[in-house]
Protein backbone atom coordinates (compact mmCIF):
# COMPACT_ATOMS: atom_id res chain seq x y z
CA UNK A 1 3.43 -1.30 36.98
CA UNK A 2 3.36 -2.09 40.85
CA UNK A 3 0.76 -3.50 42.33
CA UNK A 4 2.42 -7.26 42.87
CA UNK A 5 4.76 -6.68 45.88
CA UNK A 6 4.11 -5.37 48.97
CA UNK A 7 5.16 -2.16 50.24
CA UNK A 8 7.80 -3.81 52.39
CA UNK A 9 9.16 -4.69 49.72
CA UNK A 10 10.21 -1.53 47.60
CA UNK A 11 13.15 -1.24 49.51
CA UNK A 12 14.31 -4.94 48.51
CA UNK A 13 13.80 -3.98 44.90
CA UNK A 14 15.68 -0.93 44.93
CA UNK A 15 18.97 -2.80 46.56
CA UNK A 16 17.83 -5.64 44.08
CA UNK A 17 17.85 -2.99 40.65
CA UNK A 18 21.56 -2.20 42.55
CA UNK A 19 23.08 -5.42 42.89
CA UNK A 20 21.88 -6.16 38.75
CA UNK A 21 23.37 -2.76 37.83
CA UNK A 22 26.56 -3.93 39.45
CA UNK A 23 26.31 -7.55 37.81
CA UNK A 24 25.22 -5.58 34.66
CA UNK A 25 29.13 -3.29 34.67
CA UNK A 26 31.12 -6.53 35.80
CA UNK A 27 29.44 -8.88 33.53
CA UNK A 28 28.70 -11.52 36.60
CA UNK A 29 25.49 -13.11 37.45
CA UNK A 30 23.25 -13.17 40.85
CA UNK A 31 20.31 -15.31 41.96
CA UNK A 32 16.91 -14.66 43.09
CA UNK A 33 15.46 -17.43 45.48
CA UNK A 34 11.86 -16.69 46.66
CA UNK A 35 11.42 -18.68 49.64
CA UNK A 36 7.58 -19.55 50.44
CA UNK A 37 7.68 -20.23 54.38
CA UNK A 38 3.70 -21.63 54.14
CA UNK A 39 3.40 -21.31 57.81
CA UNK A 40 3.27 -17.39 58.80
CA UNK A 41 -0.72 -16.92 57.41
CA UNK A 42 -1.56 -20.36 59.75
CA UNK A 43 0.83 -18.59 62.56
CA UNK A 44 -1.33 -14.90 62.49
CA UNK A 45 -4.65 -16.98 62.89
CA UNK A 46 -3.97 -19.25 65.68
CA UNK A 47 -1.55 -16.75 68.12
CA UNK A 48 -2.03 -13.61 66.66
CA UNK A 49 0.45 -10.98 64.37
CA UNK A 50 2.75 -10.25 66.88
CA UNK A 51 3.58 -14.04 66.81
CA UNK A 52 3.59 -13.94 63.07
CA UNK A 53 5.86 -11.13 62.74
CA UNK A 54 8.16 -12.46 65.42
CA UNK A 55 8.56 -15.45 63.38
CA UNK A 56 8.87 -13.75 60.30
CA UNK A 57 12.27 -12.55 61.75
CA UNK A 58 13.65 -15.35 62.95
CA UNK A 59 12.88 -16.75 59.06
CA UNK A 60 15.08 -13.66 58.45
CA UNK A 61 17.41 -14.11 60.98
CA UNK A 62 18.21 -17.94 59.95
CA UNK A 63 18.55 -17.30 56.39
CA UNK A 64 20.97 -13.95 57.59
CA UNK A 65 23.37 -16.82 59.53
CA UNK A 66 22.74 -19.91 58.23
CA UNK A 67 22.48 -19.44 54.10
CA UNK A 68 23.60 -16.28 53.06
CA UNK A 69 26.81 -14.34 52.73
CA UNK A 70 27.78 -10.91 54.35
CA UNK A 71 26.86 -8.85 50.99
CA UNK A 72 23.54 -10.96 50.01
CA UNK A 73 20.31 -9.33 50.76
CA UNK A 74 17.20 -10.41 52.06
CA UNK A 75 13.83 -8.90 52.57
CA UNK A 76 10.17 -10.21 53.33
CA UNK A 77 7.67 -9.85 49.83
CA UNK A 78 4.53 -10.70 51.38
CA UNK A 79 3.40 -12.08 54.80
CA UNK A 80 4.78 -16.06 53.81
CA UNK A 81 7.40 -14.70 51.28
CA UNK A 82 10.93 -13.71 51.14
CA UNK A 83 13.20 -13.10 49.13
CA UNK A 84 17.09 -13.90 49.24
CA UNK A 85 19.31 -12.41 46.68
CA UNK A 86 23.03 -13.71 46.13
CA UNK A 87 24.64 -11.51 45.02
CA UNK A 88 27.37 -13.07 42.98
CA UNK A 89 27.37 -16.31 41.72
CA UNK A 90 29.66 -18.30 39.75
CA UNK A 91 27.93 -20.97 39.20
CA UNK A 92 23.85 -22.18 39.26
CA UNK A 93 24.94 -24.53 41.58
CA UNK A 94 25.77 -22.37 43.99
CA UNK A 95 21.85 -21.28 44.00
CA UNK A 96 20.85 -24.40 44.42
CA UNK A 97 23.06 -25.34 47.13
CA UNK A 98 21.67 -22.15 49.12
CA UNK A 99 18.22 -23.12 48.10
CA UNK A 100 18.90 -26.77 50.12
CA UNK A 101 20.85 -24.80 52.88
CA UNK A 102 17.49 -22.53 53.40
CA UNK A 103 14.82 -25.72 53.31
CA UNK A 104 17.34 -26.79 56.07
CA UNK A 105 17.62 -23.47 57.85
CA UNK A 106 13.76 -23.28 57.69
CA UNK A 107 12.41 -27.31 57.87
CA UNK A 108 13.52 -26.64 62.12
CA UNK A 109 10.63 -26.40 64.29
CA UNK A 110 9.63 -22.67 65.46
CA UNK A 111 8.31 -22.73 68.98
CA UNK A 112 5.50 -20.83 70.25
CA UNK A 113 5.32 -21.67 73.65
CA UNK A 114 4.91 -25.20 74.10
CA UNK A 115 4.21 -26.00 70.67
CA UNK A 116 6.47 -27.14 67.90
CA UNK A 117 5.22 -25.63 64.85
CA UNK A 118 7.13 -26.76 60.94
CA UNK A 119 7.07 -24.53 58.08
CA UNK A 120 6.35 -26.33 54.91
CA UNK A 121 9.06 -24.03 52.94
CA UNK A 122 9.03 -24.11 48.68
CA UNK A 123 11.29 -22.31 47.16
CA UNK A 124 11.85 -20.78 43.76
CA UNK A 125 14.99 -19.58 41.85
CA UNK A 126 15.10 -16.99 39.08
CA UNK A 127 18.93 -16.07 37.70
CA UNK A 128 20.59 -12.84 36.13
CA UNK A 129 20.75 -12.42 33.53
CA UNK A 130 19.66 -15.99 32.39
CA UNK A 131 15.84 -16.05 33.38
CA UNK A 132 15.66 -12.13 33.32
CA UNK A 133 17.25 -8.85 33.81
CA UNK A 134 15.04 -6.41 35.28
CA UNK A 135 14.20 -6.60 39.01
CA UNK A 136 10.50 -7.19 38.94
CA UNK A 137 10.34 -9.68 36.38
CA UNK A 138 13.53 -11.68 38.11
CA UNK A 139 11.37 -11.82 41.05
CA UNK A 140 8.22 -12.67 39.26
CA UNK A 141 9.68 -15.39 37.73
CA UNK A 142 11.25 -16.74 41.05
CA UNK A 143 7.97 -16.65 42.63
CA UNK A 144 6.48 -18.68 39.36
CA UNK A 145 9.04 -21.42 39.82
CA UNK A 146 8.25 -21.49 43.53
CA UNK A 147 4.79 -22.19 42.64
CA UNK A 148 6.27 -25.20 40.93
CA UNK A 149 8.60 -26.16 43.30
CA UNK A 150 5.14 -26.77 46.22
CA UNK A 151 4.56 -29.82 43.63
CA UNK A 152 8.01 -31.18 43.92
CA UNK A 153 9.10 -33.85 46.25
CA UNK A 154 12.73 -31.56 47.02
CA UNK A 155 10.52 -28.21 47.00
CA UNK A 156 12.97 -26.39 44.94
CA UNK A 157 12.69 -24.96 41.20
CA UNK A 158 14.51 -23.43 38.64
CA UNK A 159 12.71 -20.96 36.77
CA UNK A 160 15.41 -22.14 33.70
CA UNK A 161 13.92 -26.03 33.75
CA UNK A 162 11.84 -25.96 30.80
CA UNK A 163 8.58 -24.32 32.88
CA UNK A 164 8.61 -21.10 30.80
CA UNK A 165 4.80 -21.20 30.73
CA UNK A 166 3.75 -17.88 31.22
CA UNK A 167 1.53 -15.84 29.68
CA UNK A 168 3.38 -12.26 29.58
């Protein structure tokens, strides 16, 4: 169906329709979280792309040390998007808990030059198999609770809490 990702992020989605295949066999679950940084679009109009982009790795970078674990994956969706998979979780919690470690991760000022710049990070969490078991839609529905979350005073949604309100 395309069209709703980036081309960036085909890649993601084929390591993504992986890590659910392998979930699928050993009957374990994994967690989207769609992380909206809401500062990259501001970044690329003030000091340029190259700023932007250099930025948009560090986001990657941070999440790479600070949040996830050695077999998680992460990859950008969209210029102000990304997208963290874990890979195995026990436990919702555990998504959670990475969701707060990444609002910490990214709620540090990014310097450009002299100036201290804050991402306003939201971030959205879709589960397999709970919320979905195809890639697309698991990320779909991770970006619709991350729409939520910008409302909330923590910034993080489940796609699970009762906000099934799509129209698909």
């Amino acid at each position: 169906s395309g069209g709703t990702f980036s081309s960036s992020a085909i890649p993601f989605l084929e390591a993504l329709r992986g890590k659910i295949e392998e979930r699928a066999a050993d009957g374990g679950s994994l967690a989207v979280l769609l992380i909206e940084c809401g500062v990259i679009g501001r970044i690329d109009a003030v000091w340029g792309y190259h700023v932007g982009d250099a930025v948009r790795d560090r986001v990657i970078s941070l999440l790479r040390s600070d949040v996830l674990r050695p077999d998680d994956l992460v990859g950008a969706m969209g210029r102000d998007d990304f997208a963290c998979v874990l890979s195995t979780i026990e436990d919702p919690a555990v998504a959670l808990l990475a969701a707060k470690k990444s609002l910490r991760a990214l709620n540090a000022p990014f310097w450009i030059g002299e100036e201290e710049i804050y991402a306003s990070p939201a971030i959205g969490i879709g589960m397999y198999p709970a919320h979905a078991d195809q890639a697309e839609i698991l990320l779909q529905r991770a970006k619709s609770a991350c729409a939520l979350a910008r409302d909330l005073p923590d910034r993080i949604a489940d796609y699970g809490e009762g906000h099934d309100n799509s129209t698909t």
